[in-house]
Protein backbone atom coordinates (compact mmCIF):
# COMPACT_ATOMS: atom_id res chain seq x y z
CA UNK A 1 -27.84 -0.11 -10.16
CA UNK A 2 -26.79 -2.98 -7.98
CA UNK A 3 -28.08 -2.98 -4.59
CA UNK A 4 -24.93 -2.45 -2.09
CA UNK A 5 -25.04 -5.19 1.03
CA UNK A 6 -23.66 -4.25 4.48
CA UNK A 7 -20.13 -3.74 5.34
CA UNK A 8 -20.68 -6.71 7.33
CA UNK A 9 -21.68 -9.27 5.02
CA UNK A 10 -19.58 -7.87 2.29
CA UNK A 11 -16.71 -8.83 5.04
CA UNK A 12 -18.47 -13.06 4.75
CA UNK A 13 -18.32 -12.77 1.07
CA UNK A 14 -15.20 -11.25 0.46
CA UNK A 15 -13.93 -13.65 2.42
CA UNK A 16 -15.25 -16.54 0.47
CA UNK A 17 -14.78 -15.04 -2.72
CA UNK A 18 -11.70 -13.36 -3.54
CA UNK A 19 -9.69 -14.70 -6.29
CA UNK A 20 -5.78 -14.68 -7.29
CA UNK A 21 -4.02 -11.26 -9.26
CA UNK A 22 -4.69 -12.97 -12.25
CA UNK A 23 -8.62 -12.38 -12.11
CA UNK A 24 -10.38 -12.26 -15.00
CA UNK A 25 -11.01 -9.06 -14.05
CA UNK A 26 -8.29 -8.31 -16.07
CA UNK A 27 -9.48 -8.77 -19.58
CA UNK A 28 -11.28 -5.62 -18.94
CA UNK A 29 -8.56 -3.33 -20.07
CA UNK A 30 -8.25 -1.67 -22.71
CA UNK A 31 -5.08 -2.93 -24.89
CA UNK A 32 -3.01 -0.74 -26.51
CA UNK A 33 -2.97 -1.23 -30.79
CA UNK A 34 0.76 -1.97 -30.05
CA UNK A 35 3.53 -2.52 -27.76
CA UNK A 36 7.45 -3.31 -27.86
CA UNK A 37 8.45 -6.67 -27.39
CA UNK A 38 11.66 -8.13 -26.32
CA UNK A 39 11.96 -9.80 -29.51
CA UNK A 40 10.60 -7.25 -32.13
CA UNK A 41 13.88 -5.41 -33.37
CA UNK A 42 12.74 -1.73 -32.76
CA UNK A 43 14.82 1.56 -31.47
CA UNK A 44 14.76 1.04 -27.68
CA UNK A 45 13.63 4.08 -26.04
CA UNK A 46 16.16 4.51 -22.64
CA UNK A 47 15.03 7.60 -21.45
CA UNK A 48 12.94 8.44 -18.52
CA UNK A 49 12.48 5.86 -15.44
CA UNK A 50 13.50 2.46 -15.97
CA UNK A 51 11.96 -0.19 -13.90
CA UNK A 52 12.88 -4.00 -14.66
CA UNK A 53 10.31 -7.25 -14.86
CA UNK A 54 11.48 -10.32 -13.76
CA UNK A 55 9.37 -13.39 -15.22
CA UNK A 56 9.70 -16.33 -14.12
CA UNK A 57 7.39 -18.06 -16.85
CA UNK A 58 9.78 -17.32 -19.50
CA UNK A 59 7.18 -16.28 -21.66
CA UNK A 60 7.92 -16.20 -25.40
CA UNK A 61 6.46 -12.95 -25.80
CA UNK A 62 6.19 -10.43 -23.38
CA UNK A 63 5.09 -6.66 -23.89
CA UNK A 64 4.67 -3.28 -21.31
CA UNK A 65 2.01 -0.99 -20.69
CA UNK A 66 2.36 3.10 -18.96
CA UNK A 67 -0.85 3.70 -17.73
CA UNK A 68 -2.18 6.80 -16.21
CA UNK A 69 -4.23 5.68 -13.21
CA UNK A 70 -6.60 8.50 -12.73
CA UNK A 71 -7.97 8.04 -16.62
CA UNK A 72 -7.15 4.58 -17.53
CA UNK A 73 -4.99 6.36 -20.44
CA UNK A 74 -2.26 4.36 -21.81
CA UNK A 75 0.69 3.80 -24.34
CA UNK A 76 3.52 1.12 -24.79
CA UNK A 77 6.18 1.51 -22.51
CA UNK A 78 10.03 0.83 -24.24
CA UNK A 79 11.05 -2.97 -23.36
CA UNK A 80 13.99 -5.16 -24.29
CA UNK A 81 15.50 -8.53 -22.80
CA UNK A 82 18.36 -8.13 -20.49
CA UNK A 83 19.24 -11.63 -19.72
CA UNK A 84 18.09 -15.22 -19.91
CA UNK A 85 19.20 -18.13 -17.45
CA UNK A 86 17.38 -21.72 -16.37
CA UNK A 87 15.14 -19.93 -13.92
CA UNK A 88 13.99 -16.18 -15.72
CA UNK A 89 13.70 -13.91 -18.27
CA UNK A 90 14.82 -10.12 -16.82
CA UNK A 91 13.44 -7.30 -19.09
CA UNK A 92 13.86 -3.72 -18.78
CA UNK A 93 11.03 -1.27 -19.28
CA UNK A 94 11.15 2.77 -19.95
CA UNK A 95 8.89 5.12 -19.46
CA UNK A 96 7.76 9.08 -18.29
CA UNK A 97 7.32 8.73 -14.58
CA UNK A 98 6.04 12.10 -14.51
CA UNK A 99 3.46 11.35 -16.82
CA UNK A 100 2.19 7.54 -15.77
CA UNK A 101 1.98 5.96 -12.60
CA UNK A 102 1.56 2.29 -13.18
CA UNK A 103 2.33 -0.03 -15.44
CA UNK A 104 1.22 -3.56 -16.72
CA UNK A 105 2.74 -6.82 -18.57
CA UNK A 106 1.28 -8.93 -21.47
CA UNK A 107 3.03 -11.79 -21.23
CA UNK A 108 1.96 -14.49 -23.83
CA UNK A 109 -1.43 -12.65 -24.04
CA UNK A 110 -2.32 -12.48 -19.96
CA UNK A 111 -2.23 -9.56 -18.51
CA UNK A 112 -1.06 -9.01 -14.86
CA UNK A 113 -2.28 -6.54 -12.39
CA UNK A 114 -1.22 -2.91 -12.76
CA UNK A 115 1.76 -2.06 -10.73
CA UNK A 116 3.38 1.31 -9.40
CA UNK A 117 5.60 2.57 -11.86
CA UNK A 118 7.88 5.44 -10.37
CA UNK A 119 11.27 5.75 -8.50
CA UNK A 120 10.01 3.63 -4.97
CA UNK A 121 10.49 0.58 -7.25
CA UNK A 122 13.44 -0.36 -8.82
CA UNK A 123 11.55 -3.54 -10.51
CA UNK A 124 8.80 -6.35 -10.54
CA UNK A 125 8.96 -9.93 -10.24
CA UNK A 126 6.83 -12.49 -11.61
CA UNK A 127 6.66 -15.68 -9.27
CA UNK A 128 4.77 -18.95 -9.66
CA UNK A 129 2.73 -17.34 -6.08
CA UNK A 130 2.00 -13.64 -7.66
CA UNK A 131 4.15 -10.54 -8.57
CA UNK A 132 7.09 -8.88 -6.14
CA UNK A 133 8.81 -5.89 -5.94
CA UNK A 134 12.46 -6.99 -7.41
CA UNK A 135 15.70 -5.60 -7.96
CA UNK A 136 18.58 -6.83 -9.77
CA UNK A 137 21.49 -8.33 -8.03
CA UNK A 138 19.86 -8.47 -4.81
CA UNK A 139 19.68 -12.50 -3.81
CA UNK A 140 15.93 -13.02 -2.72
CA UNK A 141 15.96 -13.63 1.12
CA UNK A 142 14.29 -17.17 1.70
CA UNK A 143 13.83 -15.90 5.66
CA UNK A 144 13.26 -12.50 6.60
CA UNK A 145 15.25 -10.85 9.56
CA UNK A 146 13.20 -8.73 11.67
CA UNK A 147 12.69 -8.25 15.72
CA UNK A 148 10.09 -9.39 17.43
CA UNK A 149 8.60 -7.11 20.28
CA UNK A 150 5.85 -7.68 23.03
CA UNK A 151 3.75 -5.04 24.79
CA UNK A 152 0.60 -5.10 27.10
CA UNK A 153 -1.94 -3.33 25.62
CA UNK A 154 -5.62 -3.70 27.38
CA UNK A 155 -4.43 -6.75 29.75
CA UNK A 156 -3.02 -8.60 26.24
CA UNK A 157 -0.01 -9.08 24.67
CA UNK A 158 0.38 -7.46 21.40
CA UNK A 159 3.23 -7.90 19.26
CA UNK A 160 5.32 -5.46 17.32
CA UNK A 161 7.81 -6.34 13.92
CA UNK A 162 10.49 -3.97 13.36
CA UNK A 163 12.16 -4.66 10.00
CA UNK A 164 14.99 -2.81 9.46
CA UNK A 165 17.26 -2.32 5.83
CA UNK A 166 19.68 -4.80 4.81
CA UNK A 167 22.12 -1.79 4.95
CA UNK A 168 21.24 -0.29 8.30
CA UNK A 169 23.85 1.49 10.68
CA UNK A 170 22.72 2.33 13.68
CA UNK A 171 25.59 4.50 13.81
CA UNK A 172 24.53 6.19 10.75
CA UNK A 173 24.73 10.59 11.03
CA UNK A 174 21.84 10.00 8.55
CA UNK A 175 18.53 8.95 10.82
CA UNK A 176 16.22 6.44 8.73
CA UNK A 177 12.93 6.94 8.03
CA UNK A 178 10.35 5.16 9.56
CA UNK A 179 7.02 3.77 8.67
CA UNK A 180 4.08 2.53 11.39
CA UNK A 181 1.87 0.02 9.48
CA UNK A 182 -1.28 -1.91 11.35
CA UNK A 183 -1.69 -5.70 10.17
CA UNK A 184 2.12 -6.55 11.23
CA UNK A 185 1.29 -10.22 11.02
CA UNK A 186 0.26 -9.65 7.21
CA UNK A 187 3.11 -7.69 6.17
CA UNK A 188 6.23 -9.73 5.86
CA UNK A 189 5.92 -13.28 5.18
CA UNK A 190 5.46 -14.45 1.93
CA UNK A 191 2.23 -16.99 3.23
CA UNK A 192 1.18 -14.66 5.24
CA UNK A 193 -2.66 -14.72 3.50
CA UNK A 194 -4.04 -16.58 0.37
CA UNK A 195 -2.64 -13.71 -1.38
CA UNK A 196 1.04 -13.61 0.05
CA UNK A 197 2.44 -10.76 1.99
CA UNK A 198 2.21 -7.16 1.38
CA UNK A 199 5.84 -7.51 0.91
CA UNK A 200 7.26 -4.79 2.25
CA UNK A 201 10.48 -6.18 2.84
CA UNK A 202 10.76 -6.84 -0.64
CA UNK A 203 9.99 -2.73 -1.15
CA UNK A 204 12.70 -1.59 1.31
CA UNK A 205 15.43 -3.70 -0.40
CA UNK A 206 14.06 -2.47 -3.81
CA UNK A 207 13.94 1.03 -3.50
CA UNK A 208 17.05 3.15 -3.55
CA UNK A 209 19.18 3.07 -0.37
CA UNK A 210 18.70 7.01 0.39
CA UNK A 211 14.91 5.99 0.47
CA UNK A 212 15.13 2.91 2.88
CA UNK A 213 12.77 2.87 6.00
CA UNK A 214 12.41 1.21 9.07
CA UNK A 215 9.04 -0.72 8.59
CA UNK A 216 7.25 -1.16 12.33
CA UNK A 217 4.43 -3.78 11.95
CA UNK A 218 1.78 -3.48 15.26
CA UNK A 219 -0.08 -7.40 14.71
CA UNK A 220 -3.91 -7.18 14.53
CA UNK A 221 -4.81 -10.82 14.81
CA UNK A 222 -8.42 -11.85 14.42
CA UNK A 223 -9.99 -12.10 17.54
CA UNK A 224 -9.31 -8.11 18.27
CA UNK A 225 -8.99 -6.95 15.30
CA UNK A 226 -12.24 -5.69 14.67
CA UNK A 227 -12.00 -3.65 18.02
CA UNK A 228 -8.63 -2.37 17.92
CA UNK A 229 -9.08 -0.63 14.19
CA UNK A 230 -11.93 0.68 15.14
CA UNK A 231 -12.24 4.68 15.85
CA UNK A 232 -15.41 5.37 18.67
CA UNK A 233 -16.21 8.78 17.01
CA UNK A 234 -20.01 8.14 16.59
CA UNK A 235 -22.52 5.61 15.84
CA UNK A 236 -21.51 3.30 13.35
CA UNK A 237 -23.44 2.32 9.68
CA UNK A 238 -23.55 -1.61 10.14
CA UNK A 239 -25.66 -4.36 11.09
CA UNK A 240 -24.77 -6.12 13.47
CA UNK A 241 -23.14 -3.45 15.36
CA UNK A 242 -20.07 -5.33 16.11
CA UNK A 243 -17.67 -2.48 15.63
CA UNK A 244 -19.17 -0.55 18.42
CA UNK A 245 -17.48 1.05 21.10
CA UNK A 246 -14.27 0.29 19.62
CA UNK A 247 -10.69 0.52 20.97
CA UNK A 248 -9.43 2.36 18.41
CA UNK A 249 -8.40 5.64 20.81
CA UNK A 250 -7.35 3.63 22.80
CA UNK A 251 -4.77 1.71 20.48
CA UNK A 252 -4.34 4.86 18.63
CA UNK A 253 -2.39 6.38 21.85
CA UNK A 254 -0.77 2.44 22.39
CA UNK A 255 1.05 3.16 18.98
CA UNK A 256 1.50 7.01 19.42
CA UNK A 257 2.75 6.68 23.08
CA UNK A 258 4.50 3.41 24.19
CA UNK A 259 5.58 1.84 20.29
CA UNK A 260 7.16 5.08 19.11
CA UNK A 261 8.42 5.95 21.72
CA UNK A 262 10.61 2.54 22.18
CA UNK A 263 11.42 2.53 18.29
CA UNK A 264 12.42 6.14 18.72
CA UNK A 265 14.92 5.09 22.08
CA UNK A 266 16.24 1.90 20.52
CA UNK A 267 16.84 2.42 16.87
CA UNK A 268 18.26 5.08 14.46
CA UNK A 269 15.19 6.81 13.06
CA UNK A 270 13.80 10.77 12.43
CA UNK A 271 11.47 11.87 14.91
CA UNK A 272 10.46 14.65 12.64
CA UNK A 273 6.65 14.11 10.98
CA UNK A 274 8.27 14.58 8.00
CA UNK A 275 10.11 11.70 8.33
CA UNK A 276 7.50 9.57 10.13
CA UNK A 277 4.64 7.95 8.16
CA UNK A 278 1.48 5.71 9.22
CA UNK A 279 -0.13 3.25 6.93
CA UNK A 280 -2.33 0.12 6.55
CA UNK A 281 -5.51 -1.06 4.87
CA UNK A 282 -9.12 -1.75 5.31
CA UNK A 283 -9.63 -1.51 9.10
CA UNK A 284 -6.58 -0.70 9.07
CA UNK A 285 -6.73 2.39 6.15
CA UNK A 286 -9.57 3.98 8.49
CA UNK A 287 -7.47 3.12 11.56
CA UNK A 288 -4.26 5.17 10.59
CA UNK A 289 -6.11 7.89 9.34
CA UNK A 290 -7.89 8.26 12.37
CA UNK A 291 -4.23 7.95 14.32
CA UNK A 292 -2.74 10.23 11.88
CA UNK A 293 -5.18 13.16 12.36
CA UNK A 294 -5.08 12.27 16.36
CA UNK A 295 -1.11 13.00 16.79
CA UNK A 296 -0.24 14.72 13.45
CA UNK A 297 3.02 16.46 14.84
CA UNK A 298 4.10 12.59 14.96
CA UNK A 299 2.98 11.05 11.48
CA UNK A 300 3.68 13.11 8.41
CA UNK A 301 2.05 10.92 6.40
CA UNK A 302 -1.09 8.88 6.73
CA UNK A 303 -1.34 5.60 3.63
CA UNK A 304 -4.42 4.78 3.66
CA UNK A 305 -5.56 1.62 1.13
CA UNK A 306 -8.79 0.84 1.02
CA UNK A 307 -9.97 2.58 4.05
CA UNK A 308 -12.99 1.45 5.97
CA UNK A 309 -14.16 4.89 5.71
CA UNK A 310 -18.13 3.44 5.72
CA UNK A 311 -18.50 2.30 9.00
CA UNK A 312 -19.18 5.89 9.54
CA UNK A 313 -21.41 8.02 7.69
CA UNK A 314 -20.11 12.10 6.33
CA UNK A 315 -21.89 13.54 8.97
CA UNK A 316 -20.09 11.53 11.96
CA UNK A 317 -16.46 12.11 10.15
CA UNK A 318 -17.53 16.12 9.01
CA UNK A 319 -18.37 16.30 12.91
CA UNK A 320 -15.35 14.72 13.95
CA UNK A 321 -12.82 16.36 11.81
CA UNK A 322 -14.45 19.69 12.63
CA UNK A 323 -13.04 19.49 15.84
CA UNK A 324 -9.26 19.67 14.43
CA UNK A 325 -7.02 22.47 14.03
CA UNK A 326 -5.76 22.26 10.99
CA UNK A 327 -3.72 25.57 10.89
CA UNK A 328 -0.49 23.96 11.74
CA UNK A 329 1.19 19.83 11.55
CA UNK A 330 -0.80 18.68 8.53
CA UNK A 331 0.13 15.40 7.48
CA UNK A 332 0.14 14.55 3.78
CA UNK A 333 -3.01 11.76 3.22
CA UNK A 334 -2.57 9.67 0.72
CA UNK A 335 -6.12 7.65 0.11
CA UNK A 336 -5.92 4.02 -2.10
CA UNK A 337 -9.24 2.19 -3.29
CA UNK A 338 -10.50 0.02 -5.92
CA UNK A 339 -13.40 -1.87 -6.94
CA UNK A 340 -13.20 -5.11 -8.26
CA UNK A 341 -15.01 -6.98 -5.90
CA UNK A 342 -17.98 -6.40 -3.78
CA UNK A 343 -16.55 -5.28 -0.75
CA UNK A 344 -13.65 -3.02 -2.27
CA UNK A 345 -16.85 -0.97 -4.45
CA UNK A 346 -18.16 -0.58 -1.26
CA UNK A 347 -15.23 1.46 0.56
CA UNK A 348 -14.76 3.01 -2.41
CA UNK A 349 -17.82 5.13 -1.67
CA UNK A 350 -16.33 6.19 1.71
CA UNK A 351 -12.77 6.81 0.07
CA UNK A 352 -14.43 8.95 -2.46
CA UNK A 353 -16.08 10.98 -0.39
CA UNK A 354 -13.39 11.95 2.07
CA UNK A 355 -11.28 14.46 0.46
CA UNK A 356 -14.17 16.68 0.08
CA UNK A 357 -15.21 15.91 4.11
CA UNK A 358 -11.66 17.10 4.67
CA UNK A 359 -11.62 20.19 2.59
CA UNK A 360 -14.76 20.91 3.83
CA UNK A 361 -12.91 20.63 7.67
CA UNK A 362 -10.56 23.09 6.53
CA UNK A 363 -8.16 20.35 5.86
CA UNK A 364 -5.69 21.69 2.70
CA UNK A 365 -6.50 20.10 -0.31
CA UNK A 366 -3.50 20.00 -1.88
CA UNK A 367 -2.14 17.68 1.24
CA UNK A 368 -4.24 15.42 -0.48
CA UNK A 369 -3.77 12.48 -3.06
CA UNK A 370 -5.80 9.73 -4.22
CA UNK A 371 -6.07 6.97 -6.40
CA UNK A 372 -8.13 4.45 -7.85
CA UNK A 373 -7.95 1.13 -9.55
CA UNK A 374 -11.22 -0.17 -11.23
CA UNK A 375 -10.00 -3.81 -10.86
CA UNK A 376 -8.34 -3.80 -7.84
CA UNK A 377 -9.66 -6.31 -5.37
CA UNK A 378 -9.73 -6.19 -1.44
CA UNK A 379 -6.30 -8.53 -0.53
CA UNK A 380 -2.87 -8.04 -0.30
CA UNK A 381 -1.74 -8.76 -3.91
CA UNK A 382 -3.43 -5.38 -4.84
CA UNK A 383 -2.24 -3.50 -1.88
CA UNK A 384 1.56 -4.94 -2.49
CA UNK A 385 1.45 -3.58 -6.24
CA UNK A 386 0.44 -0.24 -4.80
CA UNK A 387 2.40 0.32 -2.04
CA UNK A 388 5.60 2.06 -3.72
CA UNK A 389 3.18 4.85 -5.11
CA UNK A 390 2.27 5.15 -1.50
CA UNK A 391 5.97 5.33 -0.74
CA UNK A 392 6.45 8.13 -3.45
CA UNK A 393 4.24 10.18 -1.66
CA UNK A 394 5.89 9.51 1.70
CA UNK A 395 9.42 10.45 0.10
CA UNK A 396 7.78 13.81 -1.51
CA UNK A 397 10.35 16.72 -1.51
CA UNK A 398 12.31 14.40 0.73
């Protein structure tokens, strides 16, 4: 087996070493025998969930792939061509929702990432700078509209994104729902990192309108990052120690108590948990969880992708989620990781293990989902193709 490094130094090298959606990685998967292509004349199947694929490499030959994410099984999804201008080829792809959750595209013999296949996303885009959530006559926004909030938190200013639909009425009988995400500086711009945006903008507008939230981005930058995401619940696993004594109560009750508060007095969204989600990744995954199980008759629903579970080893968590009552406000958990590069293997040790910590807490199991992606990588690429599957859980029995 190969030796596993620190968090710490994974952090270094993942830094240096992460590479584009199109990894190699890739050519791992196992092809199906046969697909349906655009251009092969064959009975298009139109039943089930249809999700379209925008490609913007007008590949000559382009073929889907339903994959169920838990096994890696798979079978050709239903495909034909839709329309063909200067700029793109749109496709539309069928398939049994119920039965796969992602779903990937051969075009001219390169595969792309796996993406969430389900009703959160009405389609996909392939761009020249990685793959979107799309939907058809919507125009693209080239500048996204959001407000920009300041707060003092711990003698700093820390600023807040609120994002709200393209459709929103704050006059509406109907309250939106609302989702709290960490990393608000990584979450709408399309250069945000090396690896774009997590682009939930692009989510909102591409989901049905019954399902549109309010997206709240709280910024993280770099030089407090690694204190603010932090939870102080017990001594932590790496060397150097430089995530101890975090902040993370103390930004946990920041969010909870002065940033829901103001979106809750100033804009037209539930207050109900069930209509209230928290979500982010890395830091960020471990972060929200922790904030989650703090003030769970606030947050509903806890996303967390790719959480940085191992900075704190079963015994420190089993002790701390001991301490819970979990006889009443439960939040559904939904837990993301992969393992395609050395850092995401890592946390997907600690994301592996929590489910039983929580069960073992007296946490109900069945408020719990995961899922796993061999070849996903630690960057926002991965963590934008997943993101509606975190939505379908949010929108559950909704």
């Amino acid at each position: 087996m190969k030796k596993v490094i620190s968090l710490t130094v994974a952090l270094v090298l993942c830094a240096l070493c992460l590479t584009s959606c199109f990894d190699k990685a890739e050519e791992k998967k196992e092809k199906p025998t046969e697909a349906t292509t655009a251009t092969e004349e064959k009975k298009i199947d139109r039943s089930g969930t249809k999700v379209l694929f925008k490609d913007d490499y007008k590949s000559e030959k382009v073929t889907a792939t339903l994959v169920v994410g838990s096994t890696g099984d798979n079978e050709p999804a239903s495909i034909e061509k839709l329309s063909e201008d200067d700029d793109a080829v749109l496709y539309a792809c069928y398939g049994d929702a119920d039965s796969f959750n992602k779903i990937y595209f051969t075009c001219d013999g390169d595969d792309t990432i796996e993406l969430a296949f389900n009703n959160c996303v009405s389609g996909w885009h392939r761009k020249v700078n990685g793959i979107v959530p799309f939907t058809d006559g919507k125009e693209e926004a080239d500048v996204i509209d959001y407000a920009l909030e300041t707060f003092d938190f711990e003698g700093y200013e820390k600023e807040v994104y609120i994002c709200t639909p393209d459709s929103y009425d704050k006059n509406r009988k109907e309250k939106y729902p609302v989702i709290y995400m960490t990393d608000g500086q990584n979450l709408f711009e399309k250069n945000a990192t090396t690896h774009g945006s997590w682009g939930v903008y692009e989510s909102m507008r591409s989901v049905s309108e019954d399902k549109q939230a309010v997206i709240v981005g709280v910024a993280n930058p770099s030089t407090t990052r690694d204190k603010e995401l932090t939870p102080d619940i017990g001594d932590v696993t790496t060397e150097p120690d430089i995530y101890e004594n975090g902040k993370g109560k103390e930004f946990s009750d920041f969010v909870a108590d002065v940033v829901v508060p103001f979106v809750e007095k100033n804009y037209n969204v539930r207050t109900d948990p069930d209509g209230v989600a928290i979500c982010g990744s890395s830091s960020g995954g471990i972060e929200c969880f922790y904030i989650g199980m703090e003030h769970p008759e606030k947050f509903g629903t806890i996303g967390a992708l790719s959480p940085a579970f191992g900075l704190f080893d079963d015994a420190t968590w089993a002790k701390h989620l001991s301490k819970k009552d979990f006889s009443k406000n439960n939040p559904l958990v939904y837990i993301y990781c992969g393992a395609g590069d050395t850092l995401e293997a890592q946390l997907n040790i600690g994301a592996d293990a929590m489910p039983k910590t929580l069960a073992d807490a007296g946490f109900p199991a069945e408020n719990i989902t995961t899922s796993f992606y061999e070849q996903a990588m630690h960057n926002e690429a991965y963590w934008r193709a997943i993101f509606p599957e975190f939505l379908k859980w949010f929108y559950a029995d909704k």
